[in-house]
C-alpha atoms as a PDB file:
ATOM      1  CA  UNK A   1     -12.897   6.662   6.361  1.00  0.00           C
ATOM      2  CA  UNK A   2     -16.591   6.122   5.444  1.00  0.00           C
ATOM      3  CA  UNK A   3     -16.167   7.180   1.959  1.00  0.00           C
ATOM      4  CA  UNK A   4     -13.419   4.283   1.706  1.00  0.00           C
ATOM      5  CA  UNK A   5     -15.257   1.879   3.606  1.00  0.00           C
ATOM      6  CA  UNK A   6     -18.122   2.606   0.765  1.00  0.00           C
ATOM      7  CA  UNK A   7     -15.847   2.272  -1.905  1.00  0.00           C
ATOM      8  CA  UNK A   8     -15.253   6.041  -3.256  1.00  0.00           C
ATOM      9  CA  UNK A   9     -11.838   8.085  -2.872  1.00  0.00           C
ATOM     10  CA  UNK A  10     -11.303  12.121  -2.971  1.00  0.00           C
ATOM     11  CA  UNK A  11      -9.392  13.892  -6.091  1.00  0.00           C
ATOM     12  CA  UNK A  12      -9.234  17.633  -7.027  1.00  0.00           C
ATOM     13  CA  UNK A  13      -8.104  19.174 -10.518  1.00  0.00           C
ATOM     14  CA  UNK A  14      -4.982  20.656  -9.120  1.00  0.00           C
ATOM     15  CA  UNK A  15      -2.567  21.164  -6.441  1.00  0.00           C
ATOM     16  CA  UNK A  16      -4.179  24.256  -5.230  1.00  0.00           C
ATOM     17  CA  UNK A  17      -7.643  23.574  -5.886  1.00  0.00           C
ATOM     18  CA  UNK A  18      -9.445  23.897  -2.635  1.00  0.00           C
ATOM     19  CA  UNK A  19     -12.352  21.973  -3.475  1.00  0.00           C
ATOM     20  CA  UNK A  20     -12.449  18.413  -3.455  1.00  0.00           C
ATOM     21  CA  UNK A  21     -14.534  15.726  -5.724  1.00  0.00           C
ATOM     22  CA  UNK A  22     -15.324  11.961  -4.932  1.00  0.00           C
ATOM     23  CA  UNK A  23     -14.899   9.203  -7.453  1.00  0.00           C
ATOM     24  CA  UNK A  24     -16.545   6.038  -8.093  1.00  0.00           C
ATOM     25  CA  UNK A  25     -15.208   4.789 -10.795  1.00  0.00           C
ATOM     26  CA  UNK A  26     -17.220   1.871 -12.795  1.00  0.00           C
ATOM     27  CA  UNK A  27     -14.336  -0.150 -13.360  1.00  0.00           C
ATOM     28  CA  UNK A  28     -11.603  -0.404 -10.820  1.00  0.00           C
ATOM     29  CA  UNK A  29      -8.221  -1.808 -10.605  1.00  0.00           C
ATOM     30  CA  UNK A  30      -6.958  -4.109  -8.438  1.00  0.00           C
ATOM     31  CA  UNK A  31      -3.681  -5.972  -7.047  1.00  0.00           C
ATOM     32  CA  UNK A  32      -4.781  -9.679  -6.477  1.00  0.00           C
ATOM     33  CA  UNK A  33      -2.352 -10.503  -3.456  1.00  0.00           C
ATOM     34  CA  UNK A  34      -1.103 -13.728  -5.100  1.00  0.00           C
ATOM     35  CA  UNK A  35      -0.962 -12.100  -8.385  1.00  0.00           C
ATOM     36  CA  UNK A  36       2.079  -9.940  -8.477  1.00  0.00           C
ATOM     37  CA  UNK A  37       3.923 -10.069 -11.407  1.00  0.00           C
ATOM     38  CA  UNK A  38       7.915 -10.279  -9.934  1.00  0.00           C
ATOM     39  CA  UNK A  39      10.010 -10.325 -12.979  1.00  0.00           C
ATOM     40  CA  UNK A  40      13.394 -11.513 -12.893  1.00  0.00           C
ATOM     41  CA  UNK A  41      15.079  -8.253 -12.876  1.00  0.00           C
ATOM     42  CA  UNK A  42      12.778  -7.018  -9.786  1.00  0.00           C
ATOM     43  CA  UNK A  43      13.402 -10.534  -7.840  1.00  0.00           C
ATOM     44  CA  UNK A  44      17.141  -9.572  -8.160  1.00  0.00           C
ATOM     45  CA  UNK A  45      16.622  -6.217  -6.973  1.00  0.00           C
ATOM     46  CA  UNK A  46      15.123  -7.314  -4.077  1.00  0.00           C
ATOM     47  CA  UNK A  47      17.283 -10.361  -3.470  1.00  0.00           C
ATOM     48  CA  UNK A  48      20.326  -8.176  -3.241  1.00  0.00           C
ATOM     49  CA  UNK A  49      18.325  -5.760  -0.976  1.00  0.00           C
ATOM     50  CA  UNK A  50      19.680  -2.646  -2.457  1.00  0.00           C
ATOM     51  CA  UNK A  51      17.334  -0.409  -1.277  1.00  0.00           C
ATOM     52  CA  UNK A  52      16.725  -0.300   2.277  1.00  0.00           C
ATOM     53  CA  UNK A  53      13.170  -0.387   2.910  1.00  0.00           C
ATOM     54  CA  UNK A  54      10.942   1.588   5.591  1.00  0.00           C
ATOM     55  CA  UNK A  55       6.930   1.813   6.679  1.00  0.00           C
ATOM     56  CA  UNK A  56       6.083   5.462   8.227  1.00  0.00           C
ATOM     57  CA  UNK A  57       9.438   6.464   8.241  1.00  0.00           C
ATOM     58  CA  UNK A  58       8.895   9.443   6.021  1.00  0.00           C
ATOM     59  CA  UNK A  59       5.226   9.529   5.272  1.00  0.00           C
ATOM     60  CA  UNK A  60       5.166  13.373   4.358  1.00  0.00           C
ATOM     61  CA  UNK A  61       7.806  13.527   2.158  1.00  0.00           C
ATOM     62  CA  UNK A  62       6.367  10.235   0.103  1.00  0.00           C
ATOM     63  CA  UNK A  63       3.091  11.792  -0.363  1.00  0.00           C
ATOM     64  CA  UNK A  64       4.821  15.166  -1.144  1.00  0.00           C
ATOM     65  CA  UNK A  65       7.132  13.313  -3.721  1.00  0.00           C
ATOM     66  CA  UNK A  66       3.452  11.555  -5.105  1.00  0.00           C
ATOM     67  CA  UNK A  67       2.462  15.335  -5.381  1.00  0.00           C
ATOM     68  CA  UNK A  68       5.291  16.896  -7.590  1.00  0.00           C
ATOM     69  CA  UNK A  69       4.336  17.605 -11.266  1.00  0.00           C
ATOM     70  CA  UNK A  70       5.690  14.299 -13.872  1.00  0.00           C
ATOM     71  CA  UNK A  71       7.580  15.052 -16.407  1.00  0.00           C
ATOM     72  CA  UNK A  72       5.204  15.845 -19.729  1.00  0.00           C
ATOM     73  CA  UNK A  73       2.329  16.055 -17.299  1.00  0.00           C
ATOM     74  CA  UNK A  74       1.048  19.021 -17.892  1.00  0.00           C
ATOM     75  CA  UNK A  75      -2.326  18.439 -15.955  1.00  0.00           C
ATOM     76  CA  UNK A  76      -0.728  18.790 -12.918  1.00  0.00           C
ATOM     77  CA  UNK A  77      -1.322  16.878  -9.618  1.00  0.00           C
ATOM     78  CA  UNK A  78      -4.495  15.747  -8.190  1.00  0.00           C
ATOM     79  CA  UNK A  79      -3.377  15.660  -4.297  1.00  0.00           C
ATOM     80  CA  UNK A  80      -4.242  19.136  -3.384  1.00  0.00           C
ATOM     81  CA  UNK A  81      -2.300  20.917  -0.711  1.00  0.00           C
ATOM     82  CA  UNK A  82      -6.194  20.400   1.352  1.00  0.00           C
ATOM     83  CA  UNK A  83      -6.242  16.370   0.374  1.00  0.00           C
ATOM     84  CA  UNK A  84      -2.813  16.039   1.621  1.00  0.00           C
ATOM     85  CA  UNK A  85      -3.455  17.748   4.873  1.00  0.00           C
ATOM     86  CA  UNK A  86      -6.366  15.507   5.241  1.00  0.00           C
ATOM     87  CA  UNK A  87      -3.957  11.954   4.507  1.00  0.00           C
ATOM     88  CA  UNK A  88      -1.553  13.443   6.986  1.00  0.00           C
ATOM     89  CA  UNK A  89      -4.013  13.361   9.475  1.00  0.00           C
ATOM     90  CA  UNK A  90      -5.097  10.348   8.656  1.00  0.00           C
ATOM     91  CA  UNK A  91      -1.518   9.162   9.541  1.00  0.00           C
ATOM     92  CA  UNK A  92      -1.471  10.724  12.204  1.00  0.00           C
ATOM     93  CA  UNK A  93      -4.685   8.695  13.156  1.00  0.00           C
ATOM     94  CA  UNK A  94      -2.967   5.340  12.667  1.00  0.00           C
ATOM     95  CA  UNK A  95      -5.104   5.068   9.193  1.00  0.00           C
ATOM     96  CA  UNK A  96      -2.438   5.783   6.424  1.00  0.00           C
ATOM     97  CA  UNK A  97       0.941   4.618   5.444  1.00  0.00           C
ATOM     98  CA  UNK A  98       3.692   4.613   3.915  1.00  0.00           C
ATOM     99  CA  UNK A  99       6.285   2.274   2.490  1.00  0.00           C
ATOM    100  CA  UNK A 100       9.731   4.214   1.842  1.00  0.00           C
ATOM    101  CA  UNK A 101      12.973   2.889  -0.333  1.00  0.00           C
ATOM    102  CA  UNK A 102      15.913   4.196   0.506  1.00  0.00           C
ATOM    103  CA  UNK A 103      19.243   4.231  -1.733  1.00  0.00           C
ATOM    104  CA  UNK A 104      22.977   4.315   0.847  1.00  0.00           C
ATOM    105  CA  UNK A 105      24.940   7.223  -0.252  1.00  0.00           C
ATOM    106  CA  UNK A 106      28.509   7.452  -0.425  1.00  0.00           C
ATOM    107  CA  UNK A 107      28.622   9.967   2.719  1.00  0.00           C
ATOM    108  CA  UNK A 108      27.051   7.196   4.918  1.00  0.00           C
ATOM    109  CA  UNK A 109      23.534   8.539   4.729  1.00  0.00           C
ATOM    110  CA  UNK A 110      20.612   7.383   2.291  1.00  0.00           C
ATOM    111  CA  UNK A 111      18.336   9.134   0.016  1.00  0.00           C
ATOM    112  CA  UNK A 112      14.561   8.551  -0.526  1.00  0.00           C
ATOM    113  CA  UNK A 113      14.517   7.050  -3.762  1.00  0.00           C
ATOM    114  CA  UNK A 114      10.773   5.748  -3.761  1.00  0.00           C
ATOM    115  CA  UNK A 115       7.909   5.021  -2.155  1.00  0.00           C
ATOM    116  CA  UNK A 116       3.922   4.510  -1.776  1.00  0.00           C
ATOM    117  CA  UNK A 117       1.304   5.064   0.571  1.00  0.00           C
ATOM    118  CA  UNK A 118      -2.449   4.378   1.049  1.00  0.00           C
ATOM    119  CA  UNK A 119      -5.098   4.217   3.409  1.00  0.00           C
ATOM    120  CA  UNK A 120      -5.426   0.785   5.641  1.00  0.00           C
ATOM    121  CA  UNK A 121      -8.377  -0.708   7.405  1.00  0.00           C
ATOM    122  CA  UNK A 122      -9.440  -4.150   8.325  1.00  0.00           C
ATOM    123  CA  UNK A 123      -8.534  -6.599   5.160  1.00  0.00           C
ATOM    124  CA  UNK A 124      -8.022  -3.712   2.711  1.00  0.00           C
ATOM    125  CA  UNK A 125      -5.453  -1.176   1.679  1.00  0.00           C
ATOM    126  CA  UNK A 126      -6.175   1.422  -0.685  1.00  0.00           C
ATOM    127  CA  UNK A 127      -2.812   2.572  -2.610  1.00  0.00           C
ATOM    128  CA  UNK A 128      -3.351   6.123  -3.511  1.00  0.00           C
ATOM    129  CA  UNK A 129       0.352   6.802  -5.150  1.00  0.00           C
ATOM    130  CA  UNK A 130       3.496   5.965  -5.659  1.00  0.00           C
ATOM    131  CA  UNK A 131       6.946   7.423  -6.944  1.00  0.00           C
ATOM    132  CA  UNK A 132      10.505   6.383  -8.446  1.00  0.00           C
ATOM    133  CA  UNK A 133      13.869   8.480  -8.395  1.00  0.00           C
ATOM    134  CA  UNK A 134      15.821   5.261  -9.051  1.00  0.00           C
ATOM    135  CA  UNK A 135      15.367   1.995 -10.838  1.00  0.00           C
ATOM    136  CA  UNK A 136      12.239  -0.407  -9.828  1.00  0.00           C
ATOM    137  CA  UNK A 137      12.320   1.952  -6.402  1.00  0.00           C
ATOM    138  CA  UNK A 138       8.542   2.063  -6.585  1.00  0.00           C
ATOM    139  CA  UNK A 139       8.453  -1.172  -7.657  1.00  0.00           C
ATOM    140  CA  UNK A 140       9.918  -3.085  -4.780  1.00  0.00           C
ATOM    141  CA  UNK A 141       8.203  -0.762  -2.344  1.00  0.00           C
ATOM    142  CA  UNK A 142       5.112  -2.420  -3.928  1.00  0.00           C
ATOM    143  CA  UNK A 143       6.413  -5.601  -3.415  1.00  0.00           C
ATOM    144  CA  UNK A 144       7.171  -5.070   0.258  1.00  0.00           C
ATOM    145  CA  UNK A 145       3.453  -4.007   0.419  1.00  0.00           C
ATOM    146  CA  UNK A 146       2.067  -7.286  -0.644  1.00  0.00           C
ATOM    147  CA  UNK A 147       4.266  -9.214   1.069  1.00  0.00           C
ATOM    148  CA  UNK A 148       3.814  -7.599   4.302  1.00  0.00           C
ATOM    149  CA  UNK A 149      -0.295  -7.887   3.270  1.00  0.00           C
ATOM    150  CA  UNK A 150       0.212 -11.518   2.992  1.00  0.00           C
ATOM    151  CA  UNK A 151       1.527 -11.485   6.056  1.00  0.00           C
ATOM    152  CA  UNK A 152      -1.127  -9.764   7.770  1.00  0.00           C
ATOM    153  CA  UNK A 153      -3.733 -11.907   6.708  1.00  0.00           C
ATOM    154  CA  UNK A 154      -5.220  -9.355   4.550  1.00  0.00           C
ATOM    155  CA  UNK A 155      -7.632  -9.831   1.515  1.00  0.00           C
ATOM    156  CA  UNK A 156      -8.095  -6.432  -0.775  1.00  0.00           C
ATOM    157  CA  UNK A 157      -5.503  -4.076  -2.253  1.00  0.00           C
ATOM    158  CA  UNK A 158      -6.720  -1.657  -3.955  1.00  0.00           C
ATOM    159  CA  UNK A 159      -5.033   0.468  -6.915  1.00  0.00           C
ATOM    160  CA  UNK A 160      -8.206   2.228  -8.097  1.00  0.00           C
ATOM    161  CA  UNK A 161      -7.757   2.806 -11.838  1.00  0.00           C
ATOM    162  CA  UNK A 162      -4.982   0.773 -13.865  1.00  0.00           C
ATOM    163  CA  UNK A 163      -2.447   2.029 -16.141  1.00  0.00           C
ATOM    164  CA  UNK A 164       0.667   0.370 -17.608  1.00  0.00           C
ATOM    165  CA  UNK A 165       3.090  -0.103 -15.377  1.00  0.00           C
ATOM    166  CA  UNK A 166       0.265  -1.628 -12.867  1.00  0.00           C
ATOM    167  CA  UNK A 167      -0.972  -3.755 -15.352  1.00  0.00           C
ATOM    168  CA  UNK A 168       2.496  -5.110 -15.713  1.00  0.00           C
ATOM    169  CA  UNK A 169       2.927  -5.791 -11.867  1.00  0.00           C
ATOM    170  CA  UNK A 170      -0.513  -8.196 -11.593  1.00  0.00           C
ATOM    171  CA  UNK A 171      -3.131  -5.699 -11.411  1.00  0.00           C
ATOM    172  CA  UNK A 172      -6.646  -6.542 -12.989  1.00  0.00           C
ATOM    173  CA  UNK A 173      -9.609  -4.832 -13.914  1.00  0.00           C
ATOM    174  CA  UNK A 174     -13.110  -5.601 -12.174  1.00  0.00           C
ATOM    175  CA  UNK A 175     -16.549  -4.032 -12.382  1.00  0.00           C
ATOM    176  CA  UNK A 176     -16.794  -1.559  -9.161  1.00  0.00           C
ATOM    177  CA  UNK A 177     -19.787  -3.924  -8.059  1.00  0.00           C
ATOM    178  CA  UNK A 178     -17.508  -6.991  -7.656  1.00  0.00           C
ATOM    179  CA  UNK A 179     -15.299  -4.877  -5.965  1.00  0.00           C
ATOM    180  CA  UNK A 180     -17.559  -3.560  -3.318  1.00  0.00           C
ATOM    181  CA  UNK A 181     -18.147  -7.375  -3.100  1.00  0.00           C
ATOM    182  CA  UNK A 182     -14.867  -7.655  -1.986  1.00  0.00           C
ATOM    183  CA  UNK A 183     -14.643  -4.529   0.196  1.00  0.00           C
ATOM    184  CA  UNK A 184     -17.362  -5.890   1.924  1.00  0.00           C
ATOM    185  CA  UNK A 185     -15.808  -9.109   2.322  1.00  0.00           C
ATOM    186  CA  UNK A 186     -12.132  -7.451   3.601  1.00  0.00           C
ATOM    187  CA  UNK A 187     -14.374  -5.108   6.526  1.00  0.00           C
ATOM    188  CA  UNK A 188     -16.994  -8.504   7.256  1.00  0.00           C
ATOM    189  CA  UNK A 189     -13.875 -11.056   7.845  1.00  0.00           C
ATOM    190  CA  UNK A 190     -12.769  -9.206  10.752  1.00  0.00           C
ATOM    191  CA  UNK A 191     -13.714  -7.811  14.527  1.00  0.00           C
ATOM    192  CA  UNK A 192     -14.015  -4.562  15.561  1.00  0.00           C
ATOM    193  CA  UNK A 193     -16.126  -0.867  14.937  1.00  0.00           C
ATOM    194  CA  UNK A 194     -16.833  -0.547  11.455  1.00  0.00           C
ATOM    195  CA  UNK A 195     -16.163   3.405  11.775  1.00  0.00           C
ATOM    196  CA  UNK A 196     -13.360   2.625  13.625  1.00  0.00           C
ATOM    197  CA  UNK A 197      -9.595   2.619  12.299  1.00  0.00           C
ATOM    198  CA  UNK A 198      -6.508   1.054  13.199  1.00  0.00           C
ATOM    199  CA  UNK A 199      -4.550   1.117  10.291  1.00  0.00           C
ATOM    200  CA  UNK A 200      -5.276  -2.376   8.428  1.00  0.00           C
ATOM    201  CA  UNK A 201      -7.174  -4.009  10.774  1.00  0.00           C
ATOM    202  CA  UNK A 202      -8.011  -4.066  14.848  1.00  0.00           C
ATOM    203  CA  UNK A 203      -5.336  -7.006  15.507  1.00  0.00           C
ATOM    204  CA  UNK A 204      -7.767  -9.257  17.569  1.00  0.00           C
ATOM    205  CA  UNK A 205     -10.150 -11.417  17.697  1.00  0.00           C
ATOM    206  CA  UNK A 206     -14.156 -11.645  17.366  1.00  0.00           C
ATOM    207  CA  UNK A 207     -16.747 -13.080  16.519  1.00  0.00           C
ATOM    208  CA  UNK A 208     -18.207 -13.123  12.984  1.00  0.00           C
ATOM    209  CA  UNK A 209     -22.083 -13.402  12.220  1.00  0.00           C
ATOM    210  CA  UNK A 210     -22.473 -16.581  12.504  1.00  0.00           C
ATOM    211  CA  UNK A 211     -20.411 -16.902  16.291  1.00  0.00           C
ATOM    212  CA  UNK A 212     -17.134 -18.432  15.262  1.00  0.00           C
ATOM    213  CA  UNK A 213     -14.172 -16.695  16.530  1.00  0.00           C
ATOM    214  CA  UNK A 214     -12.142 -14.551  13.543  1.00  0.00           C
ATOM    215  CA  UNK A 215      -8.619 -13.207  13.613  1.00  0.00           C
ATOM    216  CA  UNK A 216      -8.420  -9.711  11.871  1.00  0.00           C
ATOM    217  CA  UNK A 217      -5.439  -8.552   9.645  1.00  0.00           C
ATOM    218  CA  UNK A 218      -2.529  -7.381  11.475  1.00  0.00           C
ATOM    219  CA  UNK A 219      -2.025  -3.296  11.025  1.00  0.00           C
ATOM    220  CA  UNK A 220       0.002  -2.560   8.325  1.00  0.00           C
ATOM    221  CA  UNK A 221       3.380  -1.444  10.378  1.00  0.00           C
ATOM    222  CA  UNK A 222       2.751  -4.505  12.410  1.00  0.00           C
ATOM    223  CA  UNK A 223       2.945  -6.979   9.557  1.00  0.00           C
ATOM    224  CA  UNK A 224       6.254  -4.776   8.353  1.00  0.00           C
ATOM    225  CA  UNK A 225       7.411  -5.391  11.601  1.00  0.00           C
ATOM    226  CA  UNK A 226       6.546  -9.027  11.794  1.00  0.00           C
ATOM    227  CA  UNK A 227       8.289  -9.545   8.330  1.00  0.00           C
ATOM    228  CA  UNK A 228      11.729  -8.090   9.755  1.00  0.00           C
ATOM    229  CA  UNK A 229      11.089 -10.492  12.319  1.00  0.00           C
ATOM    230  CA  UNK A 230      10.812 -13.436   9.998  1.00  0.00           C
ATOM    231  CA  UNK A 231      13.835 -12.707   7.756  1.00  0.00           C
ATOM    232  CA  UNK A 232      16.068 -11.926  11.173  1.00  0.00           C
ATOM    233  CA  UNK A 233      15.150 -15.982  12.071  1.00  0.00           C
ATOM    234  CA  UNK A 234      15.789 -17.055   8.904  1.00  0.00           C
ATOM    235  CA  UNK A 235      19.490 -15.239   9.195  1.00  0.00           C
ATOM    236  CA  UNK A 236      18.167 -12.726   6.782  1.00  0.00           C
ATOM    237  CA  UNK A 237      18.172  -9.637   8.367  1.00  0.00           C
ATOM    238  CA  UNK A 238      21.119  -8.329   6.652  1.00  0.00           C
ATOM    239  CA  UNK A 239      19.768  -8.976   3.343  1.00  0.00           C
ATOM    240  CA  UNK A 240      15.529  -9.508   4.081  1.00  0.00           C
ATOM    241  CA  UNK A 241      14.487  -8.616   0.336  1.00  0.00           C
ATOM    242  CA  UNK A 242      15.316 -12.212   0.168  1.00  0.00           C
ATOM    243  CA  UNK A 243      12.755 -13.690   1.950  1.00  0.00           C
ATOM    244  CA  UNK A 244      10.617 -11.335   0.290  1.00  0.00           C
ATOM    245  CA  UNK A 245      11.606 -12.309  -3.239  1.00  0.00           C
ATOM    246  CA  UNK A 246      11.002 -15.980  -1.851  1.00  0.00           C
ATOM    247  CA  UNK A 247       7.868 -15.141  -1.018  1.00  0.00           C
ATOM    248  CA  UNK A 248       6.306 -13.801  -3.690  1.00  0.00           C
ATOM    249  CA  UNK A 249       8.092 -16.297  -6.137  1.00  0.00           C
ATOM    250  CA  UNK A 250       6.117 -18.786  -4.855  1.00  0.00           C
ATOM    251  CA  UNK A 251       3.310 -17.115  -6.201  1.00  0.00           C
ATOM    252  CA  UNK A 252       3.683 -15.277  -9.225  1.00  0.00           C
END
């Protein structure tokens, strides 16, 4: 949790590589949370809710699925057996989690068709990886993530180095120094031990430096919680991808 609060992350070379390296990368990726991209395709997806979405439902078996080889990868996977014994504690900690989709299957039950998960404290989340058995899975498991973000008041989510497919959902490119910037500003904005967890933030209030009272983000499973909530007032809770393809139409 210190090496995140500082603004470096762990990789190894391969699954069973026992050692682990830290990275901090000079230019880093981020997801601005009124930034995301929702294309029309992805805003009916989630409008017609067909995935049923989850947070720390199945948090082993997402960052398991993260860990399988992709197809034409031949470098194989950098969440070592050791780094993903370390995020499961971290879960277990109230620090990391996960955001599951889940596809209904004809025999009643539902699959695990895609998901994400990161490490949460104060104002920030840092997305470590995602995965997609099923079309835009990943995607709208994303987009529950910044919605429920928004909701928690949160500031920073970060997506470390870009690629493609980020770039195409909102994420930009800063200099590591502006993001530490930011970092900084995600941990400052709210109460609580700095070397502390709580998942993405202490969910109370303090006082800042200069004595006026501040709110901090809601935990991440709290804000998924309070976005049920929201959608089950509206008369959404059959169908809440709506009010989260409302949301985040407003803004992209």
């Amino acid at each position: 949790m210190l090496a995140y609060r500082g603004g470096i992350f762990p990789m190894s070379d391969a699954r069973d590589d026992p050692e682990i390296f830290w990275i901090e990368p000079r230019i880093r990726a981020v997801l601005p949370l009124d930034g995301f991209h929702l294309s029309r395709s992805l805003a009916r997806t989630l409008r017609r809710s067909r995935y049923t979405v989850t947070c720390n439902q199945a948090f082993s078996r997402v960052v398991e699925e993260c860990a399988m080889p992709r197809a034409g990868d031949e470098s194989g996977s950098w969440i070592s057996h050791r780094i993903q014994a370390s995020y499961q504690e971290l879960h277990r900690l109230g620090n990391a989690h996960s955001i599951e989709c889940w596809q209904p299957g004809e025999d009643g039950g539902s699959s695990l068709v895609g998901g994400l998960y990161g490490v949460g404290f104060d104002g920030a989340f840092c997305g470590e990886s995602m995965f997609s058995h099923a079309t835009d899975a990943s995607k709208v498991a994303l987009a529950w993530l910044v919605a429920a973000m928004r909701r928690a008041g949160a500031s920073l989510l970060d997506c470390q180095f870009q690629t493609p497919h980020l770039a195409s959902l909102g994420t930009v490119e800063i200099s590591q120094q502006r993001y530490l910037r930011l970092l900084k500003s995600a941990q400052h904005a709210y109460s609580g031990d700095a070397g502390s967890g709580g998942g993405a933030g202490v969910g109370a209030e303090g006082a800042g430096d200069d004595g006026d009272a501040v709110v901090s983000a809601l935990p991440l499973p709290e804000a998924f919680t309070a976005l049920l909530a929201d959608a089950e007032e509206l008369g959404l809770s059959s169908s809440p991808g709506k009010l989260i393809a409302q949301s985040l139409t407003q803004t992209s």
